[in-house]
PDB file of N, CA and C in Angstrom:
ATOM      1  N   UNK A   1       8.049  78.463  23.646  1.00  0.00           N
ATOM      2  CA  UNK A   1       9.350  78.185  23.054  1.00  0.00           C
ATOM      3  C   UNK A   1       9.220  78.333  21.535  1.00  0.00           C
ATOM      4  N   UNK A   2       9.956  78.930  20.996  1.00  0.00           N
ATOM      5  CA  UNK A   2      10.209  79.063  19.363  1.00  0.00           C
ATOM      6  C   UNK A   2       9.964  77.866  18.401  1.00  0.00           C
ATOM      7  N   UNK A   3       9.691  77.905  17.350  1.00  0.00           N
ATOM      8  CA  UNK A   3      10.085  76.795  16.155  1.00  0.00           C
ATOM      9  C   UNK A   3      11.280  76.053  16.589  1.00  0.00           C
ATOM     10  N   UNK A   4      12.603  77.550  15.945  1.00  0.00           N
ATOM     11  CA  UNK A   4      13.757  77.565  16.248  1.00  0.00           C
ATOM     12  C   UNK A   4      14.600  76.974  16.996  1.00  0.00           C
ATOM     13  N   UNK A   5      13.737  77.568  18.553  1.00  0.00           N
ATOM     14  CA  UNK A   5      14.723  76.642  19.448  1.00  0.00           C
ATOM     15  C   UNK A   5      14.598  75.236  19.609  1.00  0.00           C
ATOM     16  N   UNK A   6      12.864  75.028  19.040  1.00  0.00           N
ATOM     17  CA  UNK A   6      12.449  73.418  19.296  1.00  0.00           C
ATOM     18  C   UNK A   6      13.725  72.471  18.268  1.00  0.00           C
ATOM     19  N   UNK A   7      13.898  73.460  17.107  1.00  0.00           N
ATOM     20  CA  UNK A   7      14.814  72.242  15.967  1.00  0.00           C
ATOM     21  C   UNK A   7      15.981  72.527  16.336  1.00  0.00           C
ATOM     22  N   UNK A   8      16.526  73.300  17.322  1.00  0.00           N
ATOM     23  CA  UNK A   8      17.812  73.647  17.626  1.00  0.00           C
ATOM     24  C   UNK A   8      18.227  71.994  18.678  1.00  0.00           C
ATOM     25  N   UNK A   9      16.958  72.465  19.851  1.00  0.00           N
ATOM     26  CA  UNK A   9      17.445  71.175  20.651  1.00  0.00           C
ATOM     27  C   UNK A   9      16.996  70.044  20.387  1.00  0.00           C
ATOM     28  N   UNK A  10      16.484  69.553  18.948  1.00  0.00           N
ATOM     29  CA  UNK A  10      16.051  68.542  18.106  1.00  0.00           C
ATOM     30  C   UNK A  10      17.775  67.988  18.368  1.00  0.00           C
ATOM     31  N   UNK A  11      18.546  68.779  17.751  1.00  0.00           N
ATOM     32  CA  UNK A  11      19.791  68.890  16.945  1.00  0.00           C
ATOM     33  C   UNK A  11      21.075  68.349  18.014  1.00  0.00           C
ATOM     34  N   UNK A  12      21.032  69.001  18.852  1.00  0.00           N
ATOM     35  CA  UNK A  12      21.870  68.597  20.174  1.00  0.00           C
ATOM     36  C   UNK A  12      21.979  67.263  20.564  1.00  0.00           C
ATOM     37  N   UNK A  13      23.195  67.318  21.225  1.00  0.00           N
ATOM     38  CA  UNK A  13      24.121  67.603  20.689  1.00  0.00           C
ATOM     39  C   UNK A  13      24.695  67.449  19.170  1.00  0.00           C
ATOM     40  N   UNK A  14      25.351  68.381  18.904  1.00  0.00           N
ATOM     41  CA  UNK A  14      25.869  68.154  17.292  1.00  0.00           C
ATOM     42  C   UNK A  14      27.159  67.252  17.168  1.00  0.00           C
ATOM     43  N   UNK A  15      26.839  66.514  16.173  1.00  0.00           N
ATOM     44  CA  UNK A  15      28.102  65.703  16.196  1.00  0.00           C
ATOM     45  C   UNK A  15      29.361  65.835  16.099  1.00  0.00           C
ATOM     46  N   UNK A  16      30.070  65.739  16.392  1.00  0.00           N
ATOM     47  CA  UNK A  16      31.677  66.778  16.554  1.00  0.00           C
ATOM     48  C   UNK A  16      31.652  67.139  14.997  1.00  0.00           C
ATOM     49  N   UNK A  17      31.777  66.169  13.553  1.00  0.00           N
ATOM     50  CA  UNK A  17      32.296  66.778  12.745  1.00  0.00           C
ATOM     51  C   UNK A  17      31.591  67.976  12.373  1.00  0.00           C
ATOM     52  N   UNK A  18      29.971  67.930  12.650  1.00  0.00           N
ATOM     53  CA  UNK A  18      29.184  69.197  12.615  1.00  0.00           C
ATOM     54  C   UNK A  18      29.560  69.993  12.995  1.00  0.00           C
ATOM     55  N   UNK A  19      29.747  70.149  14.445  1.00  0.00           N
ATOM     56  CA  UNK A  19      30.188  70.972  15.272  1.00  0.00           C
ATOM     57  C   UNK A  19      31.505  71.770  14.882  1.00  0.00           C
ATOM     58  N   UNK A  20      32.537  70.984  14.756  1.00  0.00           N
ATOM     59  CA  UNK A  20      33.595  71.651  13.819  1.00  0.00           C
ATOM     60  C   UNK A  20      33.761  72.387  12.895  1.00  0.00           C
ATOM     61  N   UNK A  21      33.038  71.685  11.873  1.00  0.00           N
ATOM     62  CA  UNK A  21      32.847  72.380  10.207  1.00  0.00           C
ATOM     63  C   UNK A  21      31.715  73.762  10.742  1.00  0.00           C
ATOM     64  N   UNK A  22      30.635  74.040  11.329  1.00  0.00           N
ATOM     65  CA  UNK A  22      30.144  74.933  11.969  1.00  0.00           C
ATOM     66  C   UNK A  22      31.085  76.221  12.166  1.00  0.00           C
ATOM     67  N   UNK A  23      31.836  75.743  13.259  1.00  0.00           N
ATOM     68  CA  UNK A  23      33.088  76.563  13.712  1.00  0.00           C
ATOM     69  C   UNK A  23      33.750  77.303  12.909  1.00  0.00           C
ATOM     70  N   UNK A  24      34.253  76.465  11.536  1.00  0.00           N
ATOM     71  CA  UNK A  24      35.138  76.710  10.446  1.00  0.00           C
ATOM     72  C   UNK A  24      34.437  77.741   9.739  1.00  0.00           C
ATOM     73  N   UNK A  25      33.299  77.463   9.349  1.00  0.00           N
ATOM     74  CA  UNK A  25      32.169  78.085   8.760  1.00  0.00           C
ATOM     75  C   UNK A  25      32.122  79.707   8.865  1.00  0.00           C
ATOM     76  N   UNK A  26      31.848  79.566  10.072  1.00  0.00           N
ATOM     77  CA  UNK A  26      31.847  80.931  10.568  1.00  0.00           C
ATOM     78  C   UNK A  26      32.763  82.262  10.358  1.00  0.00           C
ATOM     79  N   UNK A  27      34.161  81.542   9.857  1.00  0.00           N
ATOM     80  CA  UNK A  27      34.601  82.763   9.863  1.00  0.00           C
ATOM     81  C   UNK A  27      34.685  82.868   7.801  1.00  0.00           C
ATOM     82  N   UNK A  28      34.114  81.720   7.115  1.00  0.00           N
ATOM     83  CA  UNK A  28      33.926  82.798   6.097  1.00  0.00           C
ATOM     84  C   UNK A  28      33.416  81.211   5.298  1.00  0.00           C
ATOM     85  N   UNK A  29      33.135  81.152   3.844  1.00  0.00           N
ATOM     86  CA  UNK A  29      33.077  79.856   3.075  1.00  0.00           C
ATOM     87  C   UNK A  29      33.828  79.554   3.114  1.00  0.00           C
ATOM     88  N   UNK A  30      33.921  78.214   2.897  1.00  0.00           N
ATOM     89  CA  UNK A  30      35.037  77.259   2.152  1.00  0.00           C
ATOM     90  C   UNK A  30      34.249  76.099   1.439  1.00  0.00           C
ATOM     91  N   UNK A  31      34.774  75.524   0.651  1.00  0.00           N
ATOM     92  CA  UNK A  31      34.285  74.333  -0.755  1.00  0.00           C
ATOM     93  C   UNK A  31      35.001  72.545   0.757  1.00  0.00           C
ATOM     94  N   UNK A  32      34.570  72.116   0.459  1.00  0.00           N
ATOM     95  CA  UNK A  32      34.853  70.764   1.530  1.00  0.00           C
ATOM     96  C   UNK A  32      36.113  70.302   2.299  1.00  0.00           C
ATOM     97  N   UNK A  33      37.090  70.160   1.008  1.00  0.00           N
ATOM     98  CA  UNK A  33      38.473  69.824   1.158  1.00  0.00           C
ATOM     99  C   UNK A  33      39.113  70.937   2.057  1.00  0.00           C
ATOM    100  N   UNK A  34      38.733  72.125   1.916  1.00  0.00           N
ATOM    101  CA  UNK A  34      39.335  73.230   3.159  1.00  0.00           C
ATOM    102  C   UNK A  34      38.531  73.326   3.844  1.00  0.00           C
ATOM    103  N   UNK A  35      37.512  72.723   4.238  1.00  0.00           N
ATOM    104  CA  UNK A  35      36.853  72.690   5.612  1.00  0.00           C
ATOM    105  C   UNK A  35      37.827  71.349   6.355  1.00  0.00           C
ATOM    106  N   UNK A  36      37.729  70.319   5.894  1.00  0.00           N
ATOM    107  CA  UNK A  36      38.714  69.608   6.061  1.00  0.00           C
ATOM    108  C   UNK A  36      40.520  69.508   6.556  1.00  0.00           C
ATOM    109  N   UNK A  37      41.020  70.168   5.942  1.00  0.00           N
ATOM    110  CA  UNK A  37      42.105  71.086   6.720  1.00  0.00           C
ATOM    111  C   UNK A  37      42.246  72.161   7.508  1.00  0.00           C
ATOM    112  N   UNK A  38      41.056  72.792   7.331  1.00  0.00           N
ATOM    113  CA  UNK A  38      40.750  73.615   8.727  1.00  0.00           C
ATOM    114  C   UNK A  38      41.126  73.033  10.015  1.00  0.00           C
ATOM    115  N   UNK A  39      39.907  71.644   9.570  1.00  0.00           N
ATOM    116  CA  UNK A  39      39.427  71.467  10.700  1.00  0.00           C
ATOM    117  C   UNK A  39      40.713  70.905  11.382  1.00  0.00           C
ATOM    118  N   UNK A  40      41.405  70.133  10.514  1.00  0.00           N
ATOM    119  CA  UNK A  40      43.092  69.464  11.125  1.00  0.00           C
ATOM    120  C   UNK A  40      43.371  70.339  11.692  1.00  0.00           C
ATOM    121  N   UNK A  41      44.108  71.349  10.828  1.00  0.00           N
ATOM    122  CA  UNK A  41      44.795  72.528  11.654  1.00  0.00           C
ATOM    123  C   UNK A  41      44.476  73.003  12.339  1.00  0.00           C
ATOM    124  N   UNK A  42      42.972  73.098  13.166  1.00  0.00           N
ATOM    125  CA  UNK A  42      43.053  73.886  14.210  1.00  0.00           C
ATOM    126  C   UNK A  42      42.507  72.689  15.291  1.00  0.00           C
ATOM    127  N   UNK A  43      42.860  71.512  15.125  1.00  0.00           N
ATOM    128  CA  UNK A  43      42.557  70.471  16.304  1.00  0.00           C
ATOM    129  C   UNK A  43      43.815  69.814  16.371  1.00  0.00           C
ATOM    130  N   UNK A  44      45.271  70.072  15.874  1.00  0.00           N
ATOM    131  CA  UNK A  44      46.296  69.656  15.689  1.00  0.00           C
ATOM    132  C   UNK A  44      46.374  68.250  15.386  1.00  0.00           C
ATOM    133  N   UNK A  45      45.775  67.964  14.214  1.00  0.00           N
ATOM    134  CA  UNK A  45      45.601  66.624  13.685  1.00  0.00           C
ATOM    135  C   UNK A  45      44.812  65.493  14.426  1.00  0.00           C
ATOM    136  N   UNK A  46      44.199  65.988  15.349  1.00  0.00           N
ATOM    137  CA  UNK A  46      43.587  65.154  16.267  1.00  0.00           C
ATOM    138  C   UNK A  46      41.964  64.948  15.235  1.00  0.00           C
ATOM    139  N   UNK A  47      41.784  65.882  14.506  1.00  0.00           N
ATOM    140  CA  UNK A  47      40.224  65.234  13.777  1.00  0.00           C
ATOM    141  C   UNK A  47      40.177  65.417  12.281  1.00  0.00           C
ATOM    142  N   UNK A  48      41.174  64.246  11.921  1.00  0.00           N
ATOM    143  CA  UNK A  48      40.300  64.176  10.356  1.00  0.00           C
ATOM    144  C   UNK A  48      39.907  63.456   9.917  1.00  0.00           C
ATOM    145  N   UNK A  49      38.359  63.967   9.173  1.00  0.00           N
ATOM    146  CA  UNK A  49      37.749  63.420   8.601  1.00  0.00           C
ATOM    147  C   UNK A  49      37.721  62.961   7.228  1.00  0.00           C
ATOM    148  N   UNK A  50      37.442  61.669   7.174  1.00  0.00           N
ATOM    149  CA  UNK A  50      37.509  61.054   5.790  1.00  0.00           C
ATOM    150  C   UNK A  50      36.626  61.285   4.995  1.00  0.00           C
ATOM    151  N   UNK A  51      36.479  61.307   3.541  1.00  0.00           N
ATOM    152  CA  UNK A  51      35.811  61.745   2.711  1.00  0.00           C
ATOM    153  C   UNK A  51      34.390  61.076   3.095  1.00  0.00           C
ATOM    154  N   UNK A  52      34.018  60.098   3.270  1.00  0.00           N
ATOM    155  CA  UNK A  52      32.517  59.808   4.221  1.00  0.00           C
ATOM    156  C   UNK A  52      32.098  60.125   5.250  1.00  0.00           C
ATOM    157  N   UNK A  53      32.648  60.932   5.892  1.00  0.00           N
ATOM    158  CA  UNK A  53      32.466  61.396   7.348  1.00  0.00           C
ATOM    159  C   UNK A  53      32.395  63.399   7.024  1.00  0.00           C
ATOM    160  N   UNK A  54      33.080  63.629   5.977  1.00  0.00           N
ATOM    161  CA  UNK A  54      33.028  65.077   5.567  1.00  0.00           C
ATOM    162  C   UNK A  54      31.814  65.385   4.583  1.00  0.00           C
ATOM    163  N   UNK A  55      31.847  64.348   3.667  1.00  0.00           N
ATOM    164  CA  UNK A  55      30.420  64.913   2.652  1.00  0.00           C
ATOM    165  C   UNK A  55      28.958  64.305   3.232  1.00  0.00           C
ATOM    166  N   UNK A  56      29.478  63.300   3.665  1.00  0.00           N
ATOM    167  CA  UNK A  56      28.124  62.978   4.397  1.00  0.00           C
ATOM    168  C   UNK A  56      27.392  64.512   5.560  1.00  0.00           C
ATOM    169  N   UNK A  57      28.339  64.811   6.539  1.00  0.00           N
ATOM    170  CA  UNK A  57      28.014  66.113   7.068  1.00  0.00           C
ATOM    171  C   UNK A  57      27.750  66.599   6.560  1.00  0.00           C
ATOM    172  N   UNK A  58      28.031  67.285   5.710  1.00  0.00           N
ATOM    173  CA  UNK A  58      27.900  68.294   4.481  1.00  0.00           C
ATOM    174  C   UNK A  58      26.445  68.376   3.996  1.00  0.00           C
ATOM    175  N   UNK A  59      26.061  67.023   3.558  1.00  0.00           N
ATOM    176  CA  UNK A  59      25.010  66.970   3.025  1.00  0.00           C
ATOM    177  C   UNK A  59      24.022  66.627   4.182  1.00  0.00           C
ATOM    178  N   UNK A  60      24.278  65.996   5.429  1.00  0.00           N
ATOM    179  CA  UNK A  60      23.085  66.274   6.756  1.00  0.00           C
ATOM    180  C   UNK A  60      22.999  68.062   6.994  1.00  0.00           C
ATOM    181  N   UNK A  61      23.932  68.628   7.043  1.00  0.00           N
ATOM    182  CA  UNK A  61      23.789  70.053   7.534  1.00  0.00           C
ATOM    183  C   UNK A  61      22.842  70.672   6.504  1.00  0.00           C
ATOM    184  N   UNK A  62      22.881  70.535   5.137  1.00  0.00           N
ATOM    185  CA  UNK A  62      22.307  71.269   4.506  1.00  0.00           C
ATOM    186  C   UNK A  62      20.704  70.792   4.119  1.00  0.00           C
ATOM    187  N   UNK A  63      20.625  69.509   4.812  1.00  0.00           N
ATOM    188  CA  UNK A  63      19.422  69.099   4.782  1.00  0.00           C
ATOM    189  C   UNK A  63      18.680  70.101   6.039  1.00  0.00           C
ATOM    190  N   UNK A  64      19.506  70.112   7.004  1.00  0.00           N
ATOM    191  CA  UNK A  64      19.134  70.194   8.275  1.00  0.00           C
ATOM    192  C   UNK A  64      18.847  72.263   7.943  1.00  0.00           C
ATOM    193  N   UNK A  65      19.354  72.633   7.316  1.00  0.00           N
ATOM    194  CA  UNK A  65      19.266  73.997   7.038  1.00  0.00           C
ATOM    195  C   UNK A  65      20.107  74.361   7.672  1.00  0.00           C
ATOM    196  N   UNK A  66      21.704  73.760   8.344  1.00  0.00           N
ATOM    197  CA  UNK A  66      22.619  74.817   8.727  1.00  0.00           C
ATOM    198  C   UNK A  66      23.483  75.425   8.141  1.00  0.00           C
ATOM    199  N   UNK A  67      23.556  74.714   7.249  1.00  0.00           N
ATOM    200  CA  UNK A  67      24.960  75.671   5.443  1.00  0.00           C
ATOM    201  C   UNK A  67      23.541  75.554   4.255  1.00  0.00           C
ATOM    202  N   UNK A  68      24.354  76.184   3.358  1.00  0.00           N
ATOM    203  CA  UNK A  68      23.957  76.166   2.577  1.00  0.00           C
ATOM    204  C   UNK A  68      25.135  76.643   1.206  1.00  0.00           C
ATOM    205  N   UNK A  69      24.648  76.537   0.119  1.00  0.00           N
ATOM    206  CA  UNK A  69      25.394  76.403  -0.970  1.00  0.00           C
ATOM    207  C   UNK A  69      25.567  77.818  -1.327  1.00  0.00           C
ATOM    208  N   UNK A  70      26.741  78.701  -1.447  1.00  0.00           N
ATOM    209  CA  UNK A  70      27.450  79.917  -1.978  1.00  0.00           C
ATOM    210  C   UNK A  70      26.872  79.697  -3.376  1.00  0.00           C
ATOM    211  N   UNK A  71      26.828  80.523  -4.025  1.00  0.00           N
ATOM    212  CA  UNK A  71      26.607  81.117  -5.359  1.00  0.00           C
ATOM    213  C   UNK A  71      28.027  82.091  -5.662  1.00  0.00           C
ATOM    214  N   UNK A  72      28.881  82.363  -4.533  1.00  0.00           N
ATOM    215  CA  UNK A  72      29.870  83.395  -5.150  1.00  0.00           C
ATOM    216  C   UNK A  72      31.041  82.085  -5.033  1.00  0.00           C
ATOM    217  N   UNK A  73      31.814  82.958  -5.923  1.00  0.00           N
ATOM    218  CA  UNK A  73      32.933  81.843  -6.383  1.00  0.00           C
ATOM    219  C   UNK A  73      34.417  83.114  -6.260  1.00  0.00           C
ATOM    220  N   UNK A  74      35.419  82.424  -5.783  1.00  0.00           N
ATOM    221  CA  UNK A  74      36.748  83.144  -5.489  1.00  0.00           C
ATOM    222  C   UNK A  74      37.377  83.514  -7.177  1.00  0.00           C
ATOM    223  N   UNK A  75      38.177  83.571  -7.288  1.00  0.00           N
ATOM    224  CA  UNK A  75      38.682  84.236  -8.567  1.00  0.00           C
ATOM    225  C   UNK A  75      39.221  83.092  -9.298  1.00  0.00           C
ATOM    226  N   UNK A  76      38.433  83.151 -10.398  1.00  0.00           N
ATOM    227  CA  UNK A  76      38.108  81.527 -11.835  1.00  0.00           C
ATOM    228  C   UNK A  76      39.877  81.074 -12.098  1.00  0.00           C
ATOM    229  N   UNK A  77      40.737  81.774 -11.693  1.00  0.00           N
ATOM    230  CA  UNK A  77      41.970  81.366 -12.189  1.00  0.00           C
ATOM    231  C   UNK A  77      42.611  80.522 -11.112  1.00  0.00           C
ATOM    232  N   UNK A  78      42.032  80.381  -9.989  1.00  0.00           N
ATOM    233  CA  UNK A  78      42.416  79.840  -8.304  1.00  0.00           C
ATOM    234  C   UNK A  78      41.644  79.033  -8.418  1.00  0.00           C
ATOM    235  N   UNK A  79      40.332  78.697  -8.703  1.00  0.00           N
ATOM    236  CA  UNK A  79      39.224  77.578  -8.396  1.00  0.00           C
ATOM    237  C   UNK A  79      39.069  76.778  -9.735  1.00  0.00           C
ATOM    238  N   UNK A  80      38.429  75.263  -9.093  1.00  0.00           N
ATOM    239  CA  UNK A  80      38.306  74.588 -10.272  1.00  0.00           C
ATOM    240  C   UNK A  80      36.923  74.623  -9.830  1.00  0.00           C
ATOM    241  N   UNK A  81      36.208  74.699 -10.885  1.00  0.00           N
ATOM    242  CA  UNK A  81      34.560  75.104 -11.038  1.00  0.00           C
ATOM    243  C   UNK A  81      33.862  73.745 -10.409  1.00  0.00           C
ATOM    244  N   UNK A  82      34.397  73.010 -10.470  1.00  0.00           N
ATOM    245  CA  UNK A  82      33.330  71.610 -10.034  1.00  0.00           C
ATOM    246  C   UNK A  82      33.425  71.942  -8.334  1.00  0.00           C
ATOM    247  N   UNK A  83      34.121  72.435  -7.596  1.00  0.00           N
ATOM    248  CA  UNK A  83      34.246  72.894  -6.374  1.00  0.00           C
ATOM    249  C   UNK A  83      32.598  73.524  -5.850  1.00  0.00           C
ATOM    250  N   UNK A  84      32.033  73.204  -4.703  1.00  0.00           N
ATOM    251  CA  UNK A  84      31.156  73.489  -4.117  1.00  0.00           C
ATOM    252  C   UNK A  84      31.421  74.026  -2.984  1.00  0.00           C
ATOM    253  N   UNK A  85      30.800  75.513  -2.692  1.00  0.00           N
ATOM    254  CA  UNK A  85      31.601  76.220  -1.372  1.00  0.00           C
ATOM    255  C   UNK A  85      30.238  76.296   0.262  1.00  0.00           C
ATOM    256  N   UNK A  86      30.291  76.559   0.723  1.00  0.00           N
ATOM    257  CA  UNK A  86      28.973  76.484   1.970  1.00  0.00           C
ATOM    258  C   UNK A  86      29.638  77.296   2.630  1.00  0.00           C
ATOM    259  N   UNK A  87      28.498  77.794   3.157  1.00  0.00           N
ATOM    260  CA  UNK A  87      28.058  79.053   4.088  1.00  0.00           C
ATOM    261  C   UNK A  87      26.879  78.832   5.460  1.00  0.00           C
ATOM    262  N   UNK A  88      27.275  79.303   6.304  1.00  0.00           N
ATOM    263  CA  UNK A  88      26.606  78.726   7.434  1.00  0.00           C
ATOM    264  C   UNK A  88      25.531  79.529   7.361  1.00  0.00           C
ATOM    265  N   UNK A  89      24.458  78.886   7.510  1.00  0.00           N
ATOM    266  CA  UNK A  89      23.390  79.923   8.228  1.00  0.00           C
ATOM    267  C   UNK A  89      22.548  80.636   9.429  1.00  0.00           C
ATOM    268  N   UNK A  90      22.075  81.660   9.300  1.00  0.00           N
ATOM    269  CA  UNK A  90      21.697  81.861  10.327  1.00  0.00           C
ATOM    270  C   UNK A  90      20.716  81.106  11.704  1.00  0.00           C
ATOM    271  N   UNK A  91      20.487  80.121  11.021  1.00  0.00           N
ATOM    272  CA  UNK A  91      19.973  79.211  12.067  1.00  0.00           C
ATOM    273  C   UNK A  91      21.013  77.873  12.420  1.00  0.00           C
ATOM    274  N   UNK A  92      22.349  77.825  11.739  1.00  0.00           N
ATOM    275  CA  UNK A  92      23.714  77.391  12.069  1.00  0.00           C
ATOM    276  C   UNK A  92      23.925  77.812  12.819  1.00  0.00           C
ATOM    277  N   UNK A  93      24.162  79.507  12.768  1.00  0.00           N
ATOM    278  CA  UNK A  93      25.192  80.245  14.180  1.00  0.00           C
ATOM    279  C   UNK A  93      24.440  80.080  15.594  1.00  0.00           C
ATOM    280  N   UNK A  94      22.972  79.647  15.415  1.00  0.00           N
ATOM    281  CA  UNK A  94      22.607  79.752  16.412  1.00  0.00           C
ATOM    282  C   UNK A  94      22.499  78.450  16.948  1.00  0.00           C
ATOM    283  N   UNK A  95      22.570  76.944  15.824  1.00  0.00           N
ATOM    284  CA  UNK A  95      22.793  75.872  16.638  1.00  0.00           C
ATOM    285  C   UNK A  95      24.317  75.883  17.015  1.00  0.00           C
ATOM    286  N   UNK A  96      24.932  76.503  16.233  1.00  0.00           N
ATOM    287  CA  UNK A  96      26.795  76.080  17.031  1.00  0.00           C
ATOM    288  C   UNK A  96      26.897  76.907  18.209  1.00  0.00           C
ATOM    289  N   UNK A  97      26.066  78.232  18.582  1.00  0.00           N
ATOM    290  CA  UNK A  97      25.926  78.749  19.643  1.00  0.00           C
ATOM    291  C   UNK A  97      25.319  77.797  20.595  1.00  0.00           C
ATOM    292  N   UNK A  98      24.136  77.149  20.502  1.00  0.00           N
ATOM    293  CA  UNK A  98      23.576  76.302  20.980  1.00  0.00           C
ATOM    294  C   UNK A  98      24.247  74.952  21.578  1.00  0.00           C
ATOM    295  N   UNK A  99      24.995  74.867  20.890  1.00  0.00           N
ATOM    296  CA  UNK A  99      26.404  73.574  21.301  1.00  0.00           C
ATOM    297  C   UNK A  99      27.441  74.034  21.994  1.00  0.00           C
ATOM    298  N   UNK A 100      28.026  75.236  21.830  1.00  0.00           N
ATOM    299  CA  UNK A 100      28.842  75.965  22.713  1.00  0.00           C
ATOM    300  C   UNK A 100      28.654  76.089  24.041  1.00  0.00           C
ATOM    301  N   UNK A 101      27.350  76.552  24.077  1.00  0.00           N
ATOM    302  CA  UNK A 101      26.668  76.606  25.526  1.00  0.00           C
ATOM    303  C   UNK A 101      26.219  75.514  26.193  1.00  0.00           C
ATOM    304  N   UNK A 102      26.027  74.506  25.574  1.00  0.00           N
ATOM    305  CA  UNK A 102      25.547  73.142  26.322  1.00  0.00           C
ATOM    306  C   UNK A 102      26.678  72.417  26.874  1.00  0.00           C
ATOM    307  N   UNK A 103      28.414  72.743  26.000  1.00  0.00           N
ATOM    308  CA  UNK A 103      29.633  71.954  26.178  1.00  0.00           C
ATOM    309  C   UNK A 103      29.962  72.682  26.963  1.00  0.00           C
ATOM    310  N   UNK A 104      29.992  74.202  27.189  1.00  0.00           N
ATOM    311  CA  UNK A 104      30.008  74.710  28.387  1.00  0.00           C
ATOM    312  C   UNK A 104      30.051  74.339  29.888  1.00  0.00           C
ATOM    313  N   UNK A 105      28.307  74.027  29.843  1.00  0.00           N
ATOM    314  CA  UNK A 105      27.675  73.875  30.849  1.00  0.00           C
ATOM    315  C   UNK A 105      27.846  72.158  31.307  1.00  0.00           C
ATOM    316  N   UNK A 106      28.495  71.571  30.924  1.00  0.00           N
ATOM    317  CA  UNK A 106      28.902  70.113  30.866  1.00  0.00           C
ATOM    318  C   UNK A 106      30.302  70.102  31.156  1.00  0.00           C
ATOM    319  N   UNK A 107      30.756  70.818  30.842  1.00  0.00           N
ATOM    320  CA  UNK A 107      32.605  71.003  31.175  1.00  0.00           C
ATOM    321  C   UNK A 107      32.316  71.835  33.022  1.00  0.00           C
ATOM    322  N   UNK A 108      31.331  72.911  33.098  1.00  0.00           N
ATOM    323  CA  UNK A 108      31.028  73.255  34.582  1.00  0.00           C
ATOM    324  C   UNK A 108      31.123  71.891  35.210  1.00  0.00           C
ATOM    325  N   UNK A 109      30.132  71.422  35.163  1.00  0.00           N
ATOM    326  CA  UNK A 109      29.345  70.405  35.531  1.00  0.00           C
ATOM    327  C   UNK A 109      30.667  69.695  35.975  1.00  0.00           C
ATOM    328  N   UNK A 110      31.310  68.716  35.225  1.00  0.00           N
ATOM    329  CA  UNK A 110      32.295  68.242  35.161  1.00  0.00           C
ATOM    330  C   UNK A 110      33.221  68.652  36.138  1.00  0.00           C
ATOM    331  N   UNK A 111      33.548  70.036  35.962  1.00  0.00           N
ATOM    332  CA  UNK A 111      34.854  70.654  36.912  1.00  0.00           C
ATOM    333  C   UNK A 111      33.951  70.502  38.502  1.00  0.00           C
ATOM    334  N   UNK A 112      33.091  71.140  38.653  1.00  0.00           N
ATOM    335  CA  UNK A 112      32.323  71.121  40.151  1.00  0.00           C
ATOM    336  C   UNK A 112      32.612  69.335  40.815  1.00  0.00           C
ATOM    337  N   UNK A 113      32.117  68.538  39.763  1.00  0.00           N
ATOM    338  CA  UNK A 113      32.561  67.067  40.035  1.00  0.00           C
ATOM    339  C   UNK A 113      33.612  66.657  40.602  1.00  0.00           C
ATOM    340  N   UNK A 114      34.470  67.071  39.907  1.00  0.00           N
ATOM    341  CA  UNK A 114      35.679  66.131  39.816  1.00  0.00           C
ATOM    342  C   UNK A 114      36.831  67.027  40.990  1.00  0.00           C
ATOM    343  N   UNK A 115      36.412  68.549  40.869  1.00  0.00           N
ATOM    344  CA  UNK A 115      36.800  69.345  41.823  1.00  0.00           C
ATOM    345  C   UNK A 115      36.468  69.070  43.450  1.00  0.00           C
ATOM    346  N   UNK A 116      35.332  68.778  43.673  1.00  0.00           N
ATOM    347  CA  UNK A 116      35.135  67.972  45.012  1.00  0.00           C
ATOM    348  C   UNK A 116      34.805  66.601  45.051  1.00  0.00           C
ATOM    349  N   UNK A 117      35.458  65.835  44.041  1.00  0.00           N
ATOM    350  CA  UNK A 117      36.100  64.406  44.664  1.00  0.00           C
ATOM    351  C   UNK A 117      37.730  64.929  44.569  1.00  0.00           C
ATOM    352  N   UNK A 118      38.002  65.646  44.479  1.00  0.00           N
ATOM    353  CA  UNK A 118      39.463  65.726  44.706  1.00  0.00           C
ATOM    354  C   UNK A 118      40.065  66.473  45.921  1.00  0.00           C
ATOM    355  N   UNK A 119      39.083  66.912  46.498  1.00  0.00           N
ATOM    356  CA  UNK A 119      39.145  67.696  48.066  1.00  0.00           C
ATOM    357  C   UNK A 119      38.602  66.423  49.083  1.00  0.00           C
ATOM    358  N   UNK A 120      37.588  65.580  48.525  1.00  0.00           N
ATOM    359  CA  UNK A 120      36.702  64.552  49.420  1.00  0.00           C
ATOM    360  C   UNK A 120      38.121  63.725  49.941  1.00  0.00           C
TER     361      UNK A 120
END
């Protein structure tokens, strides 16, 4: 078994706000506060996180080596410079892959269950 996969399933399950901001991640940077409304908007207000529950992640993930800190910055007339942006990394995509597939296989699990106590 890999390094990799050993700190992957160290990691598992990821904690939803991980798991989320992960998600968000992926399709490009964002600085905290729009990871944060991401994450609303695409859970229809069902998950937001408070400023201790968002930077705290923030700063476990990047301990953990799954973001890391952008060096590129959007255009100086749109951003206020004290803004910090993150970028997932490649050993991110492969723990949020890694969580995908485990919630997967737990939602199976689940349906096979609950599918034959409902025929029993």
């Amino acid at each position: 078994m890999s390094n990799s996969k050993n700190r992957i399933d160290a990691l598992l399950p990821l904690p939803l706000p991980i798991f989320h901001m992960l998600l968000a991640l992926r399709e490009g940077e964002r600085h905290g506060y729009a990871l944060k409304r991401e994450i609303l908007h695409r859970t229809g207000g069902k998950v937001n996180l408070g400023s201790g529950a968002l930077y705290g992640s923030i700063n476990k993930m990047l301990e953990q080596g799954l973001i890391e800190e952008s060096d590129e910055r959007p255009d100086p007339h749109l951003d206020d410079e004290r803004r910090r942006y993150y970028r997932i990394t490649p050993f991110g995509r492969k723990a949020a892959r890694a969580e995908a597939a485990r919630m997967r296989e737990l939602a199976d699990i689940a349906a096979v269950t609950f599918g034959k106590a409902r025929h029993a």
